[in-house]
Protein backbone atom coordinates (compact mmCIF):
# COMPACT_ATOMS: atom_id res chain seq x y z
CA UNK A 1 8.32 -34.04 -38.92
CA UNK A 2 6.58 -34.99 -35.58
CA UNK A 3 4.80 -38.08 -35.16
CA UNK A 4 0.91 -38.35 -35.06
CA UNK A 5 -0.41 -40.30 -32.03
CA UNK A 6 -3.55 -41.51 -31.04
CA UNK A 7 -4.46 -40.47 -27.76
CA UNK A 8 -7.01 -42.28 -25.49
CA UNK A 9 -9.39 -39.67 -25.27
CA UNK A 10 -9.76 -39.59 -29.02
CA UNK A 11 -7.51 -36.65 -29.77
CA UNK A 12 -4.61 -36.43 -32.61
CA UNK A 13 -2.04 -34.97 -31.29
CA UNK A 14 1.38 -34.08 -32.70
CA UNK A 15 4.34 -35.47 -29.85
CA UNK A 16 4.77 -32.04 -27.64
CA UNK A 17 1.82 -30.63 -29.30
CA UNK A 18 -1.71 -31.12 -27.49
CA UNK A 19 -5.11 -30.79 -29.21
CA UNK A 20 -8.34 -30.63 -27.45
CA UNK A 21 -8.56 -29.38 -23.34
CA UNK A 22 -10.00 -33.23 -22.56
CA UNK A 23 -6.20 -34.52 -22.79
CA UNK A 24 -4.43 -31.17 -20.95
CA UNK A 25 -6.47 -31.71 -17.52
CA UNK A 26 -6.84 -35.60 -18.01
CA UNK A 27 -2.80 -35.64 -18.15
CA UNK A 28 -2.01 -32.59 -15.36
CA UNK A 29 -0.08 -35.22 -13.68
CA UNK A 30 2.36 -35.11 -16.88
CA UNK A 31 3.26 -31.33 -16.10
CA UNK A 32 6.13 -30.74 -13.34
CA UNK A 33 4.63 -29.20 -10.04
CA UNK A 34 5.75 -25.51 -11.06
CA UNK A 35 3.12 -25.40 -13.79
CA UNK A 36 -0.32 -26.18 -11.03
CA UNK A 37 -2.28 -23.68 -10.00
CA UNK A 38 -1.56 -24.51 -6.66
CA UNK A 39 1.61 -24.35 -7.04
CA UNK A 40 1.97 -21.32 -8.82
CA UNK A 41 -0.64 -19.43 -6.52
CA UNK A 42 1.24 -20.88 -3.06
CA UNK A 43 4.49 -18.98 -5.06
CA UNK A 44 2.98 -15.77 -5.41
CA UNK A 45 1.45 -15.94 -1.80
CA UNK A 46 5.09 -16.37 -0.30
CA UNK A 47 6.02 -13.85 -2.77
CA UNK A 48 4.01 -11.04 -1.88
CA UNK A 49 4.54 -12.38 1.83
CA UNK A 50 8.25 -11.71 1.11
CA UNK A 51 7.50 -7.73 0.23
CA UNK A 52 5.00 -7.35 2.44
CA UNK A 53 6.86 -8.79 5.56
CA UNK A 54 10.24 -6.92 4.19
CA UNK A 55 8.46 -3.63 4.06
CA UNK A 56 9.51 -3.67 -0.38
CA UNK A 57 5.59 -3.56 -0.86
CA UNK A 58 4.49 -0.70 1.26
CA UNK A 59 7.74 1.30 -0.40
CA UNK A 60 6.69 0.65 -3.66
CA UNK A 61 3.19 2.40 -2.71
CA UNK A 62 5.20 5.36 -1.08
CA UNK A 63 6.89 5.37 -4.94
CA UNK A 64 3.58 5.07 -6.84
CA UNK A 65 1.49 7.72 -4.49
CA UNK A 66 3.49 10.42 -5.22
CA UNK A 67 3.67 9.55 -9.04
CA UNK A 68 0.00 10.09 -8.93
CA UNK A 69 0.11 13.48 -7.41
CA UNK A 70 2.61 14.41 -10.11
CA UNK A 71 -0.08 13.63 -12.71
CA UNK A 72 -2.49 15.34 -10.38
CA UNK A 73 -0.48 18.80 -10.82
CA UNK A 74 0.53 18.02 -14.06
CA UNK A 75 4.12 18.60 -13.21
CA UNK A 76 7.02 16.59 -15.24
CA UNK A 77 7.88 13.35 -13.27
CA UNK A 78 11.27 13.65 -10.89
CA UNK A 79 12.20 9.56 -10.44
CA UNK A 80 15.19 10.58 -8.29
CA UNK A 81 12.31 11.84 -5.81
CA UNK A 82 10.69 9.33 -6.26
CA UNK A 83 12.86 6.66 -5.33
CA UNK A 84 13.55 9.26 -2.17
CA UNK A 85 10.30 8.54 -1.46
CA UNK A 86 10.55 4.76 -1.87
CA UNK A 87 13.59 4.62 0.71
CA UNK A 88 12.40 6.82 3.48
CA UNK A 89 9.04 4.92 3.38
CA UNK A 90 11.19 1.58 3.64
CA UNK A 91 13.10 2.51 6.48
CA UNK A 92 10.16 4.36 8.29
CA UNK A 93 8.01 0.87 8.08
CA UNK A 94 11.35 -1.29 9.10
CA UNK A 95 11.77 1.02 12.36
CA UNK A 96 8.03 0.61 13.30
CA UNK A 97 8.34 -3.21 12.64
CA UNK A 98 10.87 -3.37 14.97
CA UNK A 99 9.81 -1.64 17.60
CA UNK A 100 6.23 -3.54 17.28
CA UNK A 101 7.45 -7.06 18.04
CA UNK A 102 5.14 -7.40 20.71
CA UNK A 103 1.47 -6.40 18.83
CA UNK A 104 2.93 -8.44 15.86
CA UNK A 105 3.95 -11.34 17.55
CA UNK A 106 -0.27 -11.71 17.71
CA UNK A 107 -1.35 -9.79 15.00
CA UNK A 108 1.10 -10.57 11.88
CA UNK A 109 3.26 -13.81 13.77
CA UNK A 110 4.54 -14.83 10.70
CA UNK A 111 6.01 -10.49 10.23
CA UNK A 112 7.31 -10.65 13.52
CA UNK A 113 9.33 -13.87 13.15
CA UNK A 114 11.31 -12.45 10.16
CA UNK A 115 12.08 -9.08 11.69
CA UNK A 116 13.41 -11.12 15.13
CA UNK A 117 14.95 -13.34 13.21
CA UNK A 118 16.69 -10.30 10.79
CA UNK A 119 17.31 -7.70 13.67
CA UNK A 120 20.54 -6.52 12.26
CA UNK A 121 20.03 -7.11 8.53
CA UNK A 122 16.84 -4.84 8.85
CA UNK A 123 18.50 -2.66 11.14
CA UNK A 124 21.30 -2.27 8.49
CA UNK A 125 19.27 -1.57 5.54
CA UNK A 126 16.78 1.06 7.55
CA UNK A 127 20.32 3.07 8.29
CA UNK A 128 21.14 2.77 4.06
CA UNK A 129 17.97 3.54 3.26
CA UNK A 130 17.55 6.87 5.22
CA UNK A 131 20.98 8.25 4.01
CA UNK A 132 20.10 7.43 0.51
CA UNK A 133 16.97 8.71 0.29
CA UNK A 134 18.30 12.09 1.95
CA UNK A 135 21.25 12.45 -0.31
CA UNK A 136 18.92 11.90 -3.67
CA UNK A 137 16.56 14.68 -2.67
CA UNK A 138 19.41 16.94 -1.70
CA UNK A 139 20.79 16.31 -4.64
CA UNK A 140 17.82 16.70 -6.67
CA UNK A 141 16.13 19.80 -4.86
CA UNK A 142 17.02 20.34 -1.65
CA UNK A 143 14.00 22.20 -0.21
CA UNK A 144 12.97 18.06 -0.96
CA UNK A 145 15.16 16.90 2.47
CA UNK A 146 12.45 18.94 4.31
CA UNK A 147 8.98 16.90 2.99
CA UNK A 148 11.50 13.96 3.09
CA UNK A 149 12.21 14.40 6.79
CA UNK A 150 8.71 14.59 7.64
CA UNK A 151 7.56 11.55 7.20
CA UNK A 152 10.39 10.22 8.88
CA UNK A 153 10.32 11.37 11.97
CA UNK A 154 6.87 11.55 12.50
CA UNK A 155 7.80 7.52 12.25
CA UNK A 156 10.17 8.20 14.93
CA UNK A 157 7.59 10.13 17.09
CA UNK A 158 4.91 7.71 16.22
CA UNK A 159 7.17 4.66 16.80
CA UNK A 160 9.13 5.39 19.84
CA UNK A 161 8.64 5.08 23.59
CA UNK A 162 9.44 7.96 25.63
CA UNK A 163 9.19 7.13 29.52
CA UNK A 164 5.99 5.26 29.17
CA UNK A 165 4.29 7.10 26.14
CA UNK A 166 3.70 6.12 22.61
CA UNK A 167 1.73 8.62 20.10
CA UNK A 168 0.27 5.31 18.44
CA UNK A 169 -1.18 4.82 22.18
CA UNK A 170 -3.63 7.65 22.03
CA UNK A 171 -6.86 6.64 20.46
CA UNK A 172 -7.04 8.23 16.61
CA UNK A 173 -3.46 10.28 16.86
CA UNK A 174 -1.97 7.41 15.34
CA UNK A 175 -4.30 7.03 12.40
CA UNK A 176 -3.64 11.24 12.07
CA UNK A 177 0.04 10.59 12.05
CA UNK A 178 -0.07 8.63 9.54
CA UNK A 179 -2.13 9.58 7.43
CA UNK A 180 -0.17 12.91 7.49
CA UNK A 181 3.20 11.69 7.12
CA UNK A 182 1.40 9.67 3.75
CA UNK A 183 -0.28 13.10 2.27
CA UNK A 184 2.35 15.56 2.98
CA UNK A 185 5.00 13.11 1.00
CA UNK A 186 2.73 12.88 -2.22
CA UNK A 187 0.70 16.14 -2.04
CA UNK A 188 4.16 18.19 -1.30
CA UNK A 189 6.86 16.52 -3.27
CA UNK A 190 6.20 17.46 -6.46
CA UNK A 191 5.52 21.43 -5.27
CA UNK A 192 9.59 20.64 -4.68
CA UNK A 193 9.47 20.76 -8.48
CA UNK A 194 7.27 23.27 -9.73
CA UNK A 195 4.25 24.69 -6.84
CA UNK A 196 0.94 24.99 -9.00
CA UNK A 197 -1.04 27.21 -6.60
CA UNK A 198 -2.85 26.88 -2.98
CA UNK A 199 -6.17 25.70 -3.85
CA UNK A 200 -4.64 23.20 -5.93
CA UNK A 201 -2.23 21.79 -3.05
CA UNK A 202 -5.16 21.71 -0.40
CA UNK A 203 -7.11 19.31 -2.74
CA UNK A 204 -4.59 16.95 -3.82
CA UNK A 205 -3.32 17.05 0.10
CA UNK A 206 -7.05 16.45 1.47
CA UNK A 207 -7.25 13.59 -1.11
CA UNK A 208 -4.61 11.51 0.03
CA UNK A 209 -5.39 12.42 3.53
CA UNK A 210 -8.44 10.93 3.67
CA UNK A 211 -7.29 8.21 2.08
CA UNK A 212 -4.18 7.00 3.97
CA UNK A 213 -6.57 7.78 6.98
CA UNK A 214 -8.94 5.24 5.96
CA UNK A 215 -6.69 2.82 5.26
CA UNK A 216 -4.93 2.79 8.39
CA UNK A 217 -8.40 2.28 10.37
CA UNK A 218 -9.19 -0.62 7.89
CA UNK A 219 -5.38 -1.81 9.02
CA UNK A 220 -6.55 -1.65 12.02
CA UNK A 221 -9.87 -3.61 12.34
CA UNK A 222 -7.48 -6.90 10.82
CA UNK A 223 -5.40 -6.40 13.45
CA UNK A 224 -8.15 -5.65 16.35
CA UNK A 225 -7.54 -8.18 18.13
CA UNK A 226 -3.75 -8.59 18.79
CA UNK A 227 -4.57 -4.48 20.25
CA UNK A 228 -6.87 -5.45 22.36
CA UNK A 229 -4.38 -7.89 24.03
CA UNK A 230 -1.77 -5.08 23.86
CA UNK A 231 -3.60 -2.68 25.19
CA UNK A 232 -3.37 -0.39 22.96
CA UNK A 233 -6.96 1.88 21.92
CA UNK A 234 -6.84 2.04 18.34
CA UNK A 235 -10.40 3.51 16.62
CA UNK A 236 -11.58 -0.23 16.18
CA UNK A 237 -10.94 -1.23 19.83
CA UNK A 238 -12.53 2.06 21.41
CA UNK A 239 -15.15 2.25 18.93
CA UNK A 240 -16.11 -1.35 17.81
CA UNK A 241 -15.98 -2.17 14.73
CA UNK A 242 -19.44 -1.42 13.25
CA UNK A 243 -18.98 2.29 13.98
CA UNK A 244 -15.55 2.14 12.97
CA UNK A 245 -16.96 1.35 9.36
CA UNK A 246 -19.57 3.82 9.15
CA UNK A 247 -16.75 6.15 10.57
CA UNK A 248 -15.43 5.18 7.44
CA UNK A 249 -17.79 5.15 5.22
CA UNK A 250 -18.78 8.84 5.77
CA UNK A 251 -15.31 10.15 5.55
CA UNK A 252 -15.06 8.78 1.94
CA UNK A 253 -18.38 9.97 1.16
CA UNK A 254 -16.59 13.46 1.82
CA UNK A 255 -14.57 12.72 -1.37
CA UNK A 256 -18.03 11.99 -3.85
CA UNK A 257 -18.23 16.39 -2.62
CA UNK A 258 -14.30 16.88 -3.18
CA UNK A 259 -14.80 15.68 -6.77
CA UNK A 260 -17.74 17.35 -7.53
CA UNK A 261 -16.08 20.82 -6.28
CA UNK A 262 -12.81 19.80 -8.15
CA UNK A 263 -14.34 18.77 -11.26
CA UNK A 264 -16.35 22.32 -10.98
CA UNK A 265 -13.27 24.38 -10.71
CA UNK A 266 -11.88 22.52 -13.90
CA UNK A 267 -9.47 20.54 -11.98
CA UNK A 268 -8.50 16.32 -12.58
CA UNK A 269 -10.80 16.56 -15.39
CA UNK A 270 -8.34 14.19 -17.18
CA UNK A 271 -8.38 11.72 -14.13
CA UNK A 272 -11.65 12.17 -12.97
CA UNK A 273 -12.44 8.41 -13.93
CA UNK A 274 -9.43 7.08 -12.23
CA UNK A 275 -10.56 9.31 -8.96
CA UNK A 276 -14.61 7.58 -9.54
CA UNK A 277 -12.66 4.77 -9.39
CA UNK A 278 -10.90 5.45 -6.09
CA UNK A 279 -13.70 6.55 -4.34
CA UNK A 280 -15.82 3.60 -5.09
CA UNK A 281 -13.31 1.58 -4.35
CA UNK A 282 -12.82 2.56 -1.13
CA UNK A 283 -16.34 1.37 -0.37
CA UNK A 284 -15.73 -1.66 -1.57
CA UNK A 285 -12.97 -2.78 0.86
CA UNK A 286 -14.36 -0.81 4.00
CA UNK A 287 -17.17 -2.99 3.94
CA UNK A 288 -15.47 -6.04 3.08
CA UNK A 289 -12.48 -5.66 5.41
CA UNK A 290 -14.71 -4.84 8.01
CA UNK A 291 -16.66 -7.98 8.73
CA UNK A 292 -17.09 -9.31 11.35
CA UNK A 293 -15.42 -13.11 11.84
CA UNK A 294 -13.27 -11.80 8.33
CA UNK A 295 -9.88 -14.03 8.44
CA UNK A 296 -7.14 -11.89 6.09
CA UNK A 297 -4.39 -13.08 4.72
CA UNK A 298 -1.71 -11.85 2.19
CA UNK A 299 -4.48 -10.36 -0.06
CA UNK A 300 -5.24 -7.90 3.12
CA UNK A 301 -2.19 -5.60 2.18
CA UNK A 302 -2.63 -5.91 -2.04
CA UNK A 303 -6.20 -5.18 -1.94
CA UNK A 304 -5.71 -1.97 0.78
CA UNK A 305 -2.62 -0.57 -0.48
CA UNK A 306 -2.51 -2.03 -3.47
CA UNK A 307 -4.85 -0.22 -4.94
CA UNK A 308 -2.47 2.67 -5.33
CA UNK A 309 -0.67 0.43 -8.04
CA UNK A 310 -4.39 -0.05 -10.08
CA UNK A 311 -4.45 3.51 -9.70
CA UNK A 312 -1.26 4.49 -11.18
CA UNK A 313 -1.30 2.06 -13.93
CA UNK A 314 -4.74 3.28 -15.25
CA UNK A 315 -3.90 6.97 -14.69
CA UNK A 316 -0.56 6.53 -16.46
CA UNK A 317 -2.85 5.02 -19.54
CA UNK A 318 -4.90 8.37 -19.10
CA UNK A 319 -2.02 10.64 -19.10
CA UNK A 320 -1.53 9.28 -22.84
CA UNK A 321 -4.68 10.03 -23.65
């Protein structure tokens, strides 16, 4: 039997048992640190620092995109390509962290320290990463090696000085590199598995196109800035940012028309809430991330990319429906 106590507040309580709110926040001080807010949000933050710095976060989009294409074509999930696709994306984002230093040493300091600080560990990994990713899609389907490859080294083209020339360096090729290497991995990967028709695979490949291309000009007005030191002419710098945003804004207005045209030839009818959802989205962080005076933080890369995980948790509730 526990003991009942008065409390100074006024509140019975039974020992380890606590009745009334008063006598939780009136005795925080009781709790160990761990349990704060503060403490618990400062955890997460260095958390989600941790995957995005390591490049674990923007791999774990390059696993969920594709997953959402698979519902898209309503093919039967392949999780060995998957994980392909998680690898390849990790090493791809490790080499262009490494040969960045120099932008993120203004941009992302805190990025750059780790990866100068890791050389050889990252280097090590990026090597793994690539051979594993290529021996589960040969091993799975091999026509898969082929959209794996892509991505990759259109990350070696886009990452890579030759002579004095960088792709990233030409205003807008960058963002198209990208963006392509993104859509071709999720629009193509599950065709490796069953192909579902042309019109279909031009939809689903404009889709993420225009998506990964946004998000790597929203990428780029955070780190605006840091380019402009570097020299380098990304869309943000050469445009400014207020055109950059209504850039923006009208290329995912182009996906309110996609919709409409999909939904009329009786495609994503399933999804077609998740894809609302997307779309409006999109607004919302173009115009947010694109302030002017904005200071981003950690929430910069869950809110951007990380809508890709809101997206395939709803649409895997939908695919039960």
């Amino acid at each position: 039997m526990c003991e009942l106590i008065h409390c100074s507040c006024g509140y019975k309580y039974k020992k380890g048992v606590v009745y009334g709110l008063e006598f939780f926040f009136d005795n925080y001080s009781l709790f160990p640190p761990i349990f704060k807010f503060k403490s618990i949000r400062s955890l997460f933050n260095k958390f989600l620092s941790f995957l995005s710095i390591s490049s674990l976060f923007i791999a774990i989009i390059a696993f969920l995109l594709p997953y959402f294409a698979f519902l898209l074509y309503e093919v039967k999930l392949n999780f060995q390509l998957l994980i392909a696709s998680f690898l390849i994306i990790f090493a791809i984002y490790n080499i262009n962290k490494l040969t960045d230093l120099e932008e993120d040493s203004v941009n992302v300091p805190e990025r750059a320290g780790f990866i100068e600080k890791n050389k050889h560990f990252v280097a090590g990994t990026t090597i793994v990463s690539f051979i594993a990713a290529l021996y589960l899609s040969f091993l799975q389907k091999p026509l898969s090696v082929f959209v794996i490859l892509f991505p990759f080294f259109m990350g070696i083209i886009y990452s890579i000085k030759i002579s004095s020339f960088r792709l990233k360096d030409i205003t807008g090729i960058k963002n198209i590199v990208v963006a392509l290497s993104w859509a071709v991995l999720g629009a193509f990967i599950p065709l490796t598995v069953s192909f579902r028709g042309y019109i279909l695979m031009i939809l689903i490949f404009y889709f993420f196109f225009i998506k990964c291309f946004i998000n790597t000009v929203v990428f780029d007005v955070r780190d605006i800035e840091g380019d402009k030191m570097s020299g380098v002419r990304t869309i943000p710098v050469f445009f400014g940012r207020r055109n950059s945003k209504n850039l923006l804004l009208g290329l995912n207005s182009t996906l309110l028309i996609w919709l409409a045209l999909s939904y009329a030839m009786g495609f994503f009818r399933q999804y077609v809430l998740v894809l609302i959802f997307c779309i409006f989205y999109g607004y919302w962080y173009i115009l947010y991330f694109c302030k002017e005076g904005l200071k981003v933080g950690n929430s910069f890369d869950l809110f951007v990319d990380g809508e890709w995980i809101v997206i395939a948790l709803i649409s895997t509730a939908f695919a039960f429906i």
